[in-house]
C-alpha atoms as a PDB file:
ATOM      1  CA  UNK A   1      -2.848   7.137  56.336  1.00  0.00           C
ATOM      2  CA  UNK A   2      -3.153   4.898  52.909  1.00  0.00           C
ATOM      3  CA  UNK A   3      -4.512   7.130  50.195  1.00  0.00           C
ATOM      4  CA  UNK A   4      -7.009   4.526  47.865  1.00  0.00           C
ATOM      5  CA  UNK A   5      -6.318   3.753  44.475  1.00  0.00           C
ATOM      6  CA  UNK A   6      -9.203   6.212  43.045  1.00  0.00           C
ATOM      7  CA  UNK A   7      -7.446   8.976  44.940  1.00  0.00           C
ATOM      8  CA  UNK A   8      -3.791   8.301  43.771  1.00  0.00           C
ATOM      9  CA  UNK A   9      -5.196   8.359  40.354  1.00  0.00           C
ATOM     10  CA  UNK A  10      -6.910  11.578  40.584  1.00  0.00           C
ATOM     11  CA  UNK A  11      -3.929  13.177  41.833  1.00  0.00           C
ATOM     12  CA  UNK A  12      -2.315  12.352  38.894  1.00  0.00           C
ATOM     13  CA  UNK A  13      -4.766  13.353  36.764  1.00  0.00           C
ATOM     14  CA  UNK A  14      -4.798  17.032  38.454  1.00  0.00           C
ATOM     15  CA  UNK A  15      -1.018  17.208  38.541  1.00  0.00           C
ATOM     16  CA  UNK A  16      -0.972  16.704  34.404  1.00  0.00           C
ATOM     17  CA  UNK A  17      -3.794  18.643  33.744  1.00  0.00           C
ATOM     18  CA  UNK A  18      -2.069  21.585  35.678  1.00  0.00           C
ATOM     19  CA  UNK A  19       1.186  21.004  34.383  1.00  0.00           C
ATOM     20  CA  UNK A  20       2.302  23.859  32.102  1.00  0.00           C
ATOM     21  CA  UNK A  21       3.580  21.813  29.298  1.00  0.00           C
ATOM     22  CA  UNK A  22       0.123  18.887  29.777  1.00  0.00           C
ATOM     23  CA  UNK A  23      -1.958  20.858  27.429  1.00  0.00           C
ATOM     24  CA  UNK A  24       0.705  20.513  23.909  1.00  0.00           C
ATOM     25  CA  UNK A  25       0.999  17.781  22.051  1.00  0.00           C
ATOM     26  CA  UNK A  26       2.369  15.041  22.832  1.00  0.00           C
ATOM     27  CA  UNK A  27       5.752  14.567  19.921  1.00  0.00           C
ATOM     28  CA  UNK A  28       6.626  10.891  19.215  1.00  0.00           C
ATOM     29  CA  UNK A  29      10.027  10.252  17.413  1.00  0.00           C
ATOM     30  CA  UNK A  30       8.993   7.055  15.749  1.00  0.00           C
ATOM     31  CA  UNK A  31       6.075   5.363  15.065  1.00  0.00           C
ATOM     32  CA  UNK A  32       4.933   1.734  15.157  1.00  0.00           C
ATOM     33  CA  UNK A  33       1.910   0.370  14.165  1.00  0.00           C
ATOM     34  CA  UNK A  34       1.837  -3.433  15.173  1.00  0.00           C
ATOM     35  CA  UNK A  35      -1.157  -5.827  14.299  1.00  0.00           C
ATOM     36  CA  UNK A  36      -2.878  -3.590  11.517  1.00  0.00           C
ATOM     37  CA  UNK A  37      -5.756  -6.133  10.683  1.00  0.00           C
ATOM     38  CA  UNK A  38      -8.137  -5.645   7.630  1.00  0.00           C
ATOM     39  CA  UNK A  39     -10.853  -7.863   6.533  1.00  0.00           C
ATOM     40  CA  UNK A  40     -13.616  -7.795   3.750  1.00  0.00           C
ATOM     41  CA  UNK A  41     -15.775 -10.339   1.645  1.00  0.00           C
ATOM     42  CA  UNK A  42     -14.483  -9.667  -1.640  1.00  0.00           C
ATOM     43  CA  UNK A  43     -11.478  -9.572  -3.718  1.00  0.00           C
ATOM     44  CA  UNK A  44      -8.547 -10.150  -1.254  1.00  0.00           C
ATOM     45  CA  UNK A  45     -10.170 -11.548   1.858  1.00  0.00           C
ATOM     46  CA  UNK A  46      -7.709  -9.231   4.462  1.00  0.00           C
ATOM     47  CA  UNK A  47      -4.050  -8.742   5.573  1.00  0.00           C
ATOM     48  CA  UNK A  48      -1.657  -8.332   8.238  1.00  0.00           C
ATOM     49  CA  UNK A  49       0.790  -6.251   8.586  1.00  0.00           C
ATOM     50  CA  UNK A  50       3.418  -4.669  10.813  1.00  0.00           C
ATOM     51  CA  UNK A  51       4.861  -0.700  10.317  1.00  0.00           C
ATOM     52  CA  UNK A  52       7.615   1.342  11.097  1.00  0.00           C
ATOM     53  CA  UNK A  53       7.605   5.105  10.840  1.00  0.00           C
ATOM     54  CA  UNK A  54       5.151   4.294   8.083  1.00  0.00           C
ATOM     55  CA  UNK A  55       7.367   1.757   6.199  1.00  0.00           C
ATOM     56  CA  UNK A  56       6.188  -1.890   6.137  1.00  0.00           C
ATOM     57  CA  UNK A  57       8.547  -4.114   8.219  1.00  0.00           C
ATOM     58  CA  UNK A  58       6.459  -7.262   7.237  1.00  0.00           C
ATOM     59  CA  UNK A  59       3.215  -8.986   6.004  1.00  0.00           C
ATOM     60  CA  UNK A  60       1.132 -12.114   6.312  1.00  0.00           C
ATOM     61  CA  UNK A  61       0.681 -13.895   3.338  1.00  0.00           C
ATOM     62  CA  UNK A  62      -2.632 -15.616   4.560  1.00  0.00           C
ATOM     63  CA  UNK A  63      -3.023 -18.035   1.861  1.00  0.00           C
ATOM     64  CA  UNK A  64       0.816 -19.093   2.209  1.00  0.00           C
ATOM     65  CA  UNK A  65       0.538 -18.706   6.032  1.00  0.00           C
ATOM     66  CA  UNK A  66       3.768 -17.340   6.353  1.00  0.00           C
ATOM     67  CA  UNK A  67       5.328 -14.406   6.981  1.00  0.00           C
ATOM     68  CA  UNK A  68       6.777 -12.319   4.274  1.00  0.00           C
ATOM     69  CA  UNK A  69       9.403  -9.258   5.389  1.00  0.00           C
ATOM     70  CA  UNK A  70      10.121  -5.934   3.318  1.00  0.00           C
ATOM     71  CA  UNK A  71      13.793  -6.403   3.489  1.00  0.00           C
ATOM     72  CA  UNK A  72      14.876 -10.219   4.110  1.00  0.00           C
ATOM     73  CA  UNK A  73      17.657  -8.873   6.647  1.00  0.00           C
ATOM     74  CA  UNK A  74      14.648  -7.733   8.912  1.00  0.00           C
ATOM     75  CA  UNK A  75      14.077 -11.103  10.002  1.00  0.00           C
ATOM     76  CA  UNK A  76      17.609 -11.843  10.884  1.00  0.00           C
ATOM     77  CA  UNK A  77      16.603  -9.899  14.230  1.00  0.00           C
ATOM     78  CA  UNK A  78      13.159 -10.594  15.157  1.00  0.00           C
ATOM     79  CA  UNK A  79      10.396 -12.946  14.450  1.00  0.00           C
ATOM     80  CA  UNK A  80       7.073 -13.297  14.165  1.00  0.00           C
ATOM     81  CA  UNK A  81       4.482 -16.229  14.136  1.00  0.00           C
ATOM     82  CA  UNK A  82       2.021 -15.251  11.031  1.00  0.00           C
ATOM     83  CA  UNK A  83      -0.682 -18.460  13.649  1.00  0.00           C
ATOM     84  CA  UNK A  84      -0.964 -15.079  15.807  1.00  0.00           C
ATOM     85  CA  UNK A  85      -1.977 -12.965  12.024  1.00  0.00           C
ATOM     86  CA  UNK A  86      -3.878 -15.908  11.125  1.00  0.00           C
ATOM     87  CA  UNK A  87      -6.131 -15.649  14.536  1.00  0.00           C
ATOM     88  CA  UNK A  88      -6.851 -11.878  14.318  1.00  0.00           C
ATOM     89  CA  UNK A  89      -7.912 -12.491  10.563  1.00  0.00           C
ATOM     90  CA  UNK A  90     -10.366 -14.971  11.911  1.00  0.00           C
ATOM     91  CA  UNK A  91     -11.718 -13.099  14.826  1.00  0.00           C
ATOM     92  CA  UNK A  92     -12.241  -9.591  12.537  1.00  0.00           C
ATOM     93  CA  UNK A  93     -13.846 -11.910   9.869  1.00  0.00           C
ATOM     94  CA  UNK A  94     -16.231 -13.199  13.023  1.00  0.00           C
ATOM     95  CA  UNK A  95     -16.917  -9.780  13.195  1.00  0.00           C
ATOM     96  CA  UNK A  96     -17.648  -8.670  10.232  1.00  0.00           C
ATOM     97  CA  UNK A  97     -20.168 -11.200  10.293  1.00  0.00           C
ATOM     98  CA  UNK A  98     -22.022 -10.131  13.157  1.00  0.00           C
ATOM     99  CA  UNK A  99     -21.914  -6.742  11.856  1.00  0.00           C
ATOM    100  CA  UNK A 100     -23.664  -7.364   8.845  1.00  0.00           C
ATOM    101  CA  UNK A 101     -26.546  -9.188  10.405  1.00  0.00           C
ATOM    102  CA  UNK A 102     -26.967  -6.382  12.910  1.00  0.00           C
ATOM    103  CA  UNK A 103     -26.579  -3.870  10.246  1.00  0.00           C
ATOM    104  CA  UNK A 104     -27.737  -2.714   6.640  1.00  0.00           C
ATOM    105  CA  UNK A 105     -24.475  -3.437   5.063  1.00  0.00           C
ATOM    106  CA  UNK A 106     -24.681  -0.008   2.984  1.00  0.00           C
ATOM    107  CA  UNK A 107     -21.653  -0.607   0.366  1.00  0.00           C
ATOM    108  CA  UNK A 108     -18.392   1.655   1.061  1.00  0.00           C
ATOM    109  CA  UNK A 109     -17.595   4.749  -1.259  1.00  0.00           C
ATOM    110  CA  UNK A 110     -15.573   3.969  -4.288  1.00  0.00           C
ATOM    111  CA  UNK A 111     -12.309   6.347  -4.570  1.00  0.00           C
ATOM    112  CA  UNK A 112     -10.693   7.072  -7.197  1.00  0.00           C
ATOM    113  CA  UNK A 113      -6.952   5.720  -7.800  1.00  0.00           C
ATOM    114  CA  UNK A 114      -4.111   8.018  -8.280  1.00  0.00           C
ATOM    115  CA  UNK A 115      -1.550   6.311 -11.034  1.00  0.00           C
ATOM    116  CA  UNK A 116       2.385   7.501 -11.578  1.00  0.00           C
ATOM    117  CA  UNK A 117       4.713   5.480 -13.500  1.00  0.00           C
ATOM    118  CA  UNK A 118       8.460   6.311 -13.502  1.00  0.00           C
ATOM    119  CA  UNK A 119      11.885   4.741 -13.328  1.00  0.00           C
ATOM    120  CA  UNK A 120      13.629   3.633 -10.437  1.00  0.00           C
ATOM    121  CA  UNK A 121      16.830   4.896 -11.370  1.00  0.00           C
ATOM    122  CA  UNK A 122      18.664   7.141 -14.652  1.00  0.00           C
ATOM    123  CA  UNK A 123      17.597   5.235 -17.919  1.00  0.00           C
ATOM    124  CA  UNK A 124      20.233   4.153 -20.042  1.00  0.00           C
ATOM    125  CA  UNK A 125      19.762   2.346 -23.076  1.00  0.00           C
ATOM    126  CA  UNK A 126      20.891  -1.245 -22.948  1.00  0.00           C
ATOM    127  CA  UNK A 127      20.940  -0.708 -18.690  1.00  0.00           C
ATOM    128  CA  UNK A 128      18.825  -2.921 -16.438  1.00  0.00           C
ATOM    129  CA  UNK A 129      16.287  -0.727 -14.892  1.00  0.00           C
ATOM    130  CA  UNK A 130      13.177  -1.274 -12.699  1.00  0.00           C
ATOM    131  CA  UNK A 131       9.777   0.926 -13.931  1.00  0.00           C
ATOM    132  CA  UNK A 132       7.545   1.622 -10.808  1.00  0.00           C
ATOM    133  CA  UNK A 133       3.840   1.566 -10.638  1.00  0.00           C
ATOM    134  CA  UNK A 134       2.594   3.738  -7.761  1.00  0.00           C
ATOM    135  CA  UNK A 135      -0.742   3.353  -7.324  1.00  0.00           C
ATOM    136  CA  UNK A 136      -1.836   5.954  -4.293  1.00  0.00           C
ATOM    137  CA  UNK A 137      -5.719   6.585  -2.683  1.00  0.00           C
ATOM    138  CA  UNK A 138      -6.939   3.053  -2.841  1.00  0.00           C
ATOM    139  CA  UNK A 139     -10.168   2.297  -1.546  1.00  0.00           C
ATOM    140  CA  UNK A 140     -11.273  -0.560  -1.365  1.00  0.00           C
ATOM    141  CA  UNK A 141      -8.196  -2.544  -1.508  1.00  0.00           C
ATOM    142  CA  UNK A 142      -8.978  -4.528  -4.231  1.00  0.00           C
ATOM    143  CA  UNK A 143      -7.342  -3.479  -7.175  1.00  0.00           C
ATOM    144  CA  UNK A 144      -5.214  -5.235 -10.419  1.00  0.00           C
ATOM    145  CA  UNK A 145      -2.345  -4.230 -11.546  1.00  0.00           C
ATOM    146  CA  UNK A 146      -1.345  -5.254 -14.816  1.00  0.00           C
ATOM    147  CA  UNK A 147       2.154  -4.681 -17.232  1.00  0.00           C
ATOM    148  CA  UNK A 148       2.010  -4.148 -20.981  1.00  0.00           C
ATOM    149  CA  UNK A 149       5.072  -3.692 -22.978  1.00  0.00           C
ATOM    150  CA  UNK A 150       3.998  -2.651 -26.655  1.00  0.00           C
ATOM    151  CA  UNK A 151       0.820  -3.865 -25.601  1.00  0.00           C
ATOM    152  CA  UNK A 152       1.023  -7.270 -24.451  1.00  0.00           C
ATOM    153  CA  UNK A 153       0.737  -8.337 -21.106  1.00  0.00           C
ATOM    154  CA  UNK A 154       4.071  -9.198 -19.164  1.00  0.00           C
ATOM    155  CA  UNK A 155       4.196 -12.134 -16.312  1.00  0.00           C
ATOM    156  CA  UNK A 156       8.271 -12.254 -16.031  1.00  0.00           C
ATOM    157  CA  UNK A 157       9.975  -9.556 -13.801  1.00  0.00           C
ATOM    158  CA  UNK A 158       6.509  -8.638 -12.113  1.00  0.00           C
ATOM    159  CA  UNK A 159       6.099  -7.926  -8.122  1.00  0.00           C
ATOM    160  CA  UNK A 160       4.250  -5.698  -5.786  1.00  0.00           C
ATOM    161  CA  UNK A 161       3.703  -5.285  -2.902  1.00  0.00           C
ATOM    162  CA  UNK A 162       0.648  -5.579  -0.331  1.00  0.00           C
ATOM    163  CA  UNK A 163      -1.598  -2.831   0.427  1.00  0.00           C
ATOM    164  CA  UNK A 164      -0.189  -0.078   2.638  1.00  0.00           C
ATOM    165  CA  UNK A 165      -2.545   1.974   4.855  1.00  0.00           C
ATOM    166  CA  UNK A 166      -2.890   5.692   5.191  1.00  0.00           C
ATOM    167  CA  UNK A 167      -3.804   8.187   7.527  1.00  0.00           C
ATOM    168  CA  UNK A 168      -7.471   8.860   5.862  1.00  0.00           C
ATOM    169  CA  UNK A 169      -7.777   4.958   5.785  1.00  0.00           C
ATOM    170  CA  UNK A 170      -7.109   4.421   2.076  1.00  0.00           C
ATOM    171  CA  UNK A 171      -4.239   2.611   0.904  1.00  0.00           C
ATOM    172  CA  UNK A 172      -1.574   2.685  -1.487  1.00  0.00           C
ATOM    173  CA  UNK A 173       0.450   0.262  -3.542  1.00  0.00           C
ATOM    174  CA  UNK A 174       3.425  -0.396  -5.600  1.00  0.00           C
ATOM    175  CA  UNK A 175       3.900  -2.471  -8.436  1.00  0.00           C
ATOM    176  CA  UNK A 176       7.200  -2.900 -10.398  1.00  0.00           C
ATOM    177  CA  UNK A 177       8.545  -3.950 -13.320  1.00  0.00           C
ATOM    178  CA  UNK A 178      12.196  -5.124 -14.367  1.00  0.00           C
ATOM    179  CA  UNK A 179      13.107  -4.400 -18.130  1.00  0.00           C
ATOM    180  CA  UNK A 180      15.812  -3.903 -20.662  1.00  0.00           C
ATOM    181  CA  UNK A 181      15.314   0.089 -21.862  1.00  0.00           C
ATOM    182  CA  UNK A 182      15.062   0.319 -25.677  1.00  0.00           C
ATOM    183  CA  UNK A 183      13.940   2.655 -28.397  1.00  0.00           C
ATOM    184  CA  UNK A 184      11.917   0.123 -30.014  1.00  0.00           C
ATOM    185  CA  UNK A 185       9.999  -0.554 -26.685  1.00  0.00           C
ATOM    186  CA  UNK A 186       6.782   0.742 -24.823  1.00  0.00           C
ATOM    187  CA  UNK A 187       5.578   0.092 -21.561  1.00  0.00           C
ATOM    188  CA  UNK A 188       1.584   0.296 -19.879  1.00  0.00           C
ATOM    189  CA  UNK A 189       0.624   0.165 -16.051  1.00  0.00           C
ATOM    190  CA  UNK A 190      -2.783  -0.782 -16.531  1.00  0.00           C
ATOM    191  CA  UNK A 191      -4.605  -0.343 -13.311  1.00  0.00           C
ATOM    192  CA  UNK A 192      -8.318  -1.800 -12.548  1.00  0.00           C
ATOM    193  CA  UNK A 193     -10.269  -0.351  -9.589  1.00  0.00           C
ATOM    194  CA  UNK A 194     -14.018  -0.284  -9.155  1.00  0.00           C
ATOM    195  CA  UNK A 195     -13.720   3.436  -8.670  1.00  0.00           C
ATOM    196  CA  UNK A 196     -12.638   3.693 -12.332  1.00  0.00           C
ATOM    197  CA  UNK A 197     -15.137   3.618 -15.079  1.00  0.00           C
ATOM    198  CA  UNK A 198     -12.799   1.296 -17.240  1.00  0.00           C
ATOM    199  CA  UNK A 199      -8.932  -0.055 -16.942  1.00  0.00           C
ATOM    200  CA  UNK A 200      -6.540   3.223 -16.384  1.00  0.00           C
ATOM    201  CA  UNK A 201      -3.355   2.674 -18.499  1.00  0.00           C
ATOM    202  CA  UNK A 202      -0.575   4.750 -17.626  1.00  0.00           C
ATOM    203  CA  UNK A 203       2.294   5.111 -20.277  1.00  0.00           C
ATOM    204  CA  UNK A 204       6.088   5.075 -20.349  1.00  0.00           C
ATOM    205  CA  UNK A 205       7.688   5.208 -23.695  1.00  0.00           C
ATOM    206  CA  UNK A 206      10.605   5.893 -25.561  1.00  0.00           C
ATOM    207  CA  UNK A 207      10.041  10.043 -25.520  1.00  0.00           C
ATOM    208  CA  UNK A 208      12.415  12.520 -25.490  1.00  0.00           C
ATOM    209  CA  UNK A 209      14.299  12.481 -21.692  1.00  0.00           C
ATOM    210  CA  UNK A 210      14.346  16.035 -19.909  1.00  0.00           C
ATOM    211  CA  UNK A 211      14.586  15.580 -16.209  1.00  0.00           C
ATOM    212  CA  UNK A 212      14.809  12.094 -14.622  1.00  0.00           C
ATOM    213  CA  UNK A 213      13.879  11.547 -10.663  1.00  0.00           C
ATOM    214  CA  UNK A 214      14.324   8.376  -8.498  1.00  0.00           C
ATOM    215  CA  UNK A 215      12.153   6.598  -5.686  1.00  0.00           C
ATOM    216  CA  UNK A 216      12.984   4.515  -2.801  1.00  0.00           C
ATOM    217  CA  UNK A 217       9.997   2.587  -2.546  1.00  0.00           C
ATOM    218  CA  UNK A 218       8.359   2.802   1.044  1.00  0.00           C
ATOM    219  CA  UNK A 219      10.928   5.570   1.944  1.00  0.00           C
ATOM    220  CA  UNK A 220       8.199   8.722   2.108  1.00  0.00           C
ATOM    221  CA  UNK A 221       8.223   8.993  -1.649  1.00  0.00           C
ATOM    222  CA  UNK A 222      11.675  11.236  -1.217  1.00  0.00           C
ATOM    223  CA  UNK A 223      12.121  12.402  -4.627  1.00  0.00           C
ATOM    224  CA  UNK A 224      15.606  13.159  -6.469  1.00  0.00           C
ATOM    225  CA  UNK A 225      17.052  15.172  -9.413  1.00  0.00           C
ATOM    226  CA  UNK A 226      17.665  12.755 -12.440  1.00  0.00           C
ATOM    227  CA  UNK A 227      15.643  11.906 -15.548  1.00  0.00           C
ATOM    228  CA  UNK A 228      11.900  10.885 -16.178  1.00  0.00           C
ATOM    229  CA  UNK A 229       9.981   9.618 -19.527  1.00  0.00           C
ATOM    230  CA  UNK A 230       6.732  11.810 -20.053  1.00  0.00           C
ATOM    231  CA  UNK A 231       3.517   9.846 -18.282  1.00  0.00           C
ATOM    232  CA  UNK A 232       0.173   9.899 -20.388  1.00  0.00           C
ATOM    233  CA  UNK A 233      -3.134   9.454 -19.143  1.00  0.00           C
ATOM    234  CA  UNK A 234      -4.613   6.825 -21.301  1.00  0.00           C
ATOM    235  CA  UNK A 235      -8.488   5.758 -19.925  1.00  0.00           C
ATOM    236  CA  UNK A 236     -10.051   2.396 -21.721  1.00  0.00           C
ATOM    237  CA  UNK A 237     -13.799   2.481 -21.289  1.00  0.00           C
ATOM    238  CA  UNK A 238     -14.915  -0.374 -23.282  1.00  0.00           C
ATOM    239  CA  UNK A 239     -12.259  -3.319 -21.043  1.00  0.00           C
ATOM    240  CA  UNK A 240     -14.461  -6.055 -18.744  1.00  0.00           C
ATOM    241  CA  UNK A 241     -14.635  -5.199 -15.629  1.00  0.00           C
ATOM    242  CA  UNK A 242     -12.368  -5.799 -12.351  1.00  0.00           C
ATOM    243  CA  UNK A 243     -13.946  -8.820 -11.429  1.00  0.00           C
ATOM    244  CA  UNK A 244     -16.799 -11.223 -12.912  1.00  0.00           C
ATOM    245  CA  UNK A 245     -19.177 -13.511 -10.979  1.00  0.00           C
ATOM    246  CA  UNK A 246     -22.389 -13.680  -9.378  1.00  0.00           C
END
């Protein structure tokens, strides 16, 4: 006698529900998250990206149409087509469209940016040295982040990189910064988000160096003994706004 499909499958079913160790979690080593699509019509139109163990492995640059990896050795073993990015992108902005008609388009809840500036490594006058913008609870992901050093804006040395996704569906980025430490010199991460009520500057100076600690970027925020400038909370109320235009 053949037992049917449905049958075979119910058996199953029973056997794992009445299994002693079928009600506990299930415990997963590693994580991936392939294919994590996100589109919107404003600021940044969307991204692509591909995770590992919550590190980014890679991104889509979509106006570039290429693909962009974390660590250029990564793509020495796989590869990926950023055409397959570039569809998804189009079908979630199909979508979106839909949605909209069918829907009252209520605007999303503005959070509020978390900003922490440090060092990536001991300072040392006269020492190369990387400052690091962290820039956690993003939402939306649309956001600028600017350098000042002794209050000018800085274009040379500048990167940062996409938006990273979190478990309560914000995001967080990083922004960095190489420089030359100095007495003489001060430096701003000035951070614009429509869930501020003005430009957020957050400062790193030439203060008085205590305790100093050190971030892998990516890398779970693991945090180590060394030496960190004082950060100051510096809110501008009276800069333009993020964005202009109708």
């Amino acid at each position: 006698m053949i037992l049917n499909r449905a049958l075979i499958l119910g058996a199953l079913a029973l056997t794992a529900m009445m299994s002693p160790s079928g009600s506990e979690d299930i415990v997963a080593d590693h994580i991936a998250a392939y294919g994590i699509n996100v589109y919107q019509t404003y600021g940044p139109s969307g991204y692509y990206t591909h995770e590992f163990d919550g590190d980014e492995e890679f991104y889509v640059d979509l106006e570039k149409k290429e693909t962009v990896w974390h660590l250029p050795v990564f793509s020495q073993f796989r590869r990926f087509d950023p055409q397959g990015a570039l569809r998804n992108i189009a079908a979630a902005k199909h979508n979106l469209e839909i949605t909209i008609q069918r829907s009252n388009s209520t605007a999303a809840t503005n959070k509020v940016p978390e900003v922490t500036v440090f060092s990536k490594s001991s300072v040392m006058l006269g020492q190369p040295n990387t400052l690091i913008c962290h820039v956690d609870n993003i939402f939306p992901p649309v956001i600028n982040i600017t350098w000042l050093k002794n209050g000018h804006a800085v274009s040379e040395g500048v990167s940062e990189t996409s938006f990273l996704p979190k478990d309560d569906d914000s995001f967080f980025k990083f922004g960095y910064l190489t420089f030359l430490p100095s007495d003489d010199d001060v430096y701003d991460c000035k951070v614009e988000h429509w869930g501020l009520d003005g430009p957020l500057l957050k400062h790193w100076g030439a203060l008085p160096i205590y305790e100093s600690r050190r971030v892998d970027a990516l890398d779970d925020l693991e945090l180590f003994s060394g030496q960190v400038h004082h950060i100051l909370s510096l809110p501008l109320h009276s800069a333009p706004p993020l964005f202009s235009g109708t």
